[in-house]
C-alpha atoms as a PDB file:
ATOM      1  CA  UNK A   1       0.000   0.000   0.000  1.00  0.00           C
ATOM      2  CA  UNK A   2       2.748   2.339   0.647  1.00  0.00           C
ATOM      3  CA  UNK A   3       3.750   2.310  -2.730  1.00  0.00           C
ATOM      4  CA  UNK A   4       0.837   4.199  -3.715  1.00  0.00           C
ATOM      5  CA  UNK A   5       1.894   7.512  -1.937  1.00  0.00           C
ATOM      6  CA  UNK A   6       5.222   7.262  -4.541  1.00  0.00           C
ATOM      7  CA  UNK A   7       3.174   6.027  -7.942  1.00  0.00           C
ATOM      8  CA  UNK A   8       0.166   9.463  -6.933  1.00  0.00           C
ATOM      9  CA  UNK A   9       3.087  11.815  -6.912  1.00  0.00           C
ATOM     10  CA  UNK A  10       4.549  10.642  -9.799  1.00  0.00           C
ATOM     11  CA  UNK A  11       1.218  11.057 -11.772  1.00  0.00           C
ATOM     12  CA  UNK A  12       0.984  14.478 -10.507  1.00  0.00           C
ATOM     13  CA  UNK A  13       4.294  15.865 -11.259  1.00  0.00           C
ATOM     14  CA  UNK A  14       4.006  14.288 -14.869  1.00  0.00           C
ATOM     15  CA  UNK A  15       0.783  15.880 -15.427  1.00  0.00           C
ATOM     16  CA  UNK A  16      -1.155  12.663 -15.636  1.00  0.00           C
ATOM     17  CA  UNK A  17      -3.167  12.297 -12.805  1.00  0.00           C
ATOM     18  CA  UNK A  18      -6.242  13.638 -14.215  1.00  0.00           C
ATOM     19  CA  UNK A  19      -5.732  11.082 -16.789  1.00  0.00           C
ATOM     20  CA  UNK A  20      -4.976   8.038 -14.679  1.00  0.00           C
ATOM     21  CA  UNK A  21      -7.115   5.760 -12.704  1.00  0.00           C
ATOM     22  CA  UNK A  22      -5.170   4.662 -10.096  1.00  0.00           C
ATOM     23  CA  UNK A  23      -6.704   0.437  -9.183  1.00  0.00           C
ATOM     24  CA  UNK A  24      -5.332  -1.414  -6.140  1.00  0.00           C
ATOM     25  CA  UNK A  25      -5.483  -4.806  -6.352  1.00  0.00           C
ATOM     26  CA  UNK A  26      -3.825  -7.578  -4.767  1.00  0.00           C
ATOM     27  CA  UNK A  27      -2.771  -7.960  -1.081  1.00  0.00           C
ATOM     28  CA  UNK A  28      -6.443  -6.368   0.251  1.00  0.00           C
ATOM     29  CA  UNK A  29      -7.121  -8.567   2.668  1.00  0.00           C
ATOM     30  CA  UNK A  30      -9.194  -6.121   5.093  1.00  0.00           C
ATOM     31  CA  UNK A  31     -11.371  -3.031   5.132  1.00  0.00           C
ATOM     32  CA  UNK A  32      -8.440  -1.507   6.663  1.00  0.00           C
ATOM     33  CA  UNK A  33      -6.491  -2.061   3.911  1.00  0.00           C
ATOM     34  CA  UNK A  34      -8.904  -0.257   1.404  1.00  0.00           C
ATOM     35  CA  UNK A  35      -8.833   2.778   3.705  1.00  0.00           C
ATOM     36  CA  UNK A  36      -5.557   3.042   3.781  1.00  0.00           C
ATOM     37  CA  UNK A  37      -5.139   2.448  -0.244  1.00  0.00           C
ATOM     38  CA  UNK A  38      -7.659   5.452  -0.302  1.00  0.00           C
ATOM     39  CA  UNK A  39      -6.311   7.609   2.163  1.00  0.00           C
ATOM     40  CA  UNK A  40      -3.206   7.528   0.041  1.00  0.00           C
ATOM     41  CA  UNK A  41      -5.255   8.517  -3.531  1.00  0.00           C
ATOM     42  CA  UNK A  42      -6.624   4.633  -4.845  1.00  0.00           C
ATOM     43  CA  UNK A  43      -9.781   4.756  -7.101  1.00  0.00           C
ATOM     44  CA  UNK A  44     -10.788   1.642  -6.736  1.00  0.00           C
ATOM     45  CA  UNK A  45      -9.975  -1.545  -5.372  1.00  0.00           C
ATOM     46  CA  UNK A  46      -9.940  -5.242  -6.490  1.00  0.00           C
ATOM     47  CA  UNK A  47     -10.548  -8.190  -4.749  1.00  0.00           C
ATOM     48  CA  UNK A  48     -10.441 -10.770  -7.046  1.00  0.00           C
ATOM     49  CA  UNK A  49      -8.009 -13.523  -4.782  1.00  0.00           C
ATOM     50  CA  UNK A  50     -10.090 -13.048  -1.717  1.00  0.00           C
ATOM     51  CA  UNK A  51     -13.024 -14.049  -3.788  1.00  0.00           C
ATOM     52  CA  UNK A  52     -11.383 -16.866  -5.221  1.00  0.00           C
ATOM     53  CA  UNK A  53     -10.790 -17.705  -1.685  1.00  0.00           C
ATOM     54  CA  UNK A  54     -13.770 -17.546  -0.101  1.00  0.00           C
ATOM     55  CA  UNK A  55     -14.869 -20.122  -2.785  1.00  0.00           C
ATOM     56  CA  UNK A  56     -12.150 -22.724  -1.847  1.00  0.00           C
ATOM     57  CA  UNK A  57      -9.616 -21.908  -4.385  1.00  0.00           C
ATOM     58  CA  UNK A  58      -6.130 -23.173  -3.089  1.00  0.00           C
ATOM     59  CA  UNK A  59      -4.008 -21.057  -5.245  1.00  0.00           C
ATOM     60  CA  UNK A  60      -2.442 -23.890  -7.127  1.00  0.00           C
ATOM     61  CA  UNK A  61      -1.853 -21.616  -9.907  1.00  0.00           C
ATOM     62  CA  UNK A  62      -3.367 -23.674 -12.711  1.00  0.00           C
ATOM     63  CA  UNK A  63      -6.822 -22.166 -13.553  1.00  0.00           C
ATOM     64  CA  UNK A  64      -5.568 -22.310 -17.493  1.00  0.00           C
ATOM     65  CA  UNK A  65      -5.070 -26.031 -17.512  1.00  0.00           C
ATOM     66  CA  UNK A  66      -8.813 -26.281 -16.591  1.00  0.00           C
ATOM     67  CA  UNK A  67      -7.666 -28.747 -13.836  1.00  0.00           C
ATOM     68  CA  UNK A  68      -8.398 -27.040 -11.138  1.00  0.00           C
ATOM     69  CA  UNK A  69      -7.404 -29.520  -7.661  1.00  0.00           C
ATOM     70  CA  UNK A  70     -10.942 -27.969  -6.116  1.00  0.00           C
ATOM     71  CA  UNK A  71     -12.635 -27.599  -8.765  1.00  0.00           C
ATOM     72  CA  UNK A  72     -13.364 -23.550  -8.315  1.00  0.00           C
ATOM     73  CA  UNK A  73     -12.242 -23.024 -11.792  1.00  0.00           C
ATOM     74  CA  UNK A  74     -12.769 -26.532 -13.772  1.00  0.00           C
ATOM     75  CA  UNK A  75     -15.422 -26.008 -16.074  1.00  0.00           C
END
């Protein structure tokens, strides 16, 4: 999240901000976590692992091969 402060002020002092929206996804685990990624200038947020997740997905990093070991994303 911290890098966020760094990547804002980089838009602004190239003039690009306005032209920019700035997503934060990955590592959100927490409500806190969103406040903090907007406190620092985030415009929105993505929670696509948490999801994954809550379904039962155990990361095995193989969606593509359709064999999915839980079958979260086996079609």
């Amino acid at each position: 999240v911290l890098i966020i402060g760094l990547i804002l002020q980089t838009l602004i002092e190239n003039g690009l901000r306005e032209r920019v929206i700035l997503r934060v996804d990955g590592g959100l685990k927490s409500g806190m976590d969103v406040m903090m990624a907007a406190a620092m200038g985030a415009d929105e947020y993505g929670f696509g692992s948490v999801a994954m997740i809550a379904t039962g997905c155990v990361m095995a990093r193989i969606c593509h091969t359709n064999n999915c070991p839980v079958g979260v994303a086996s079609q």
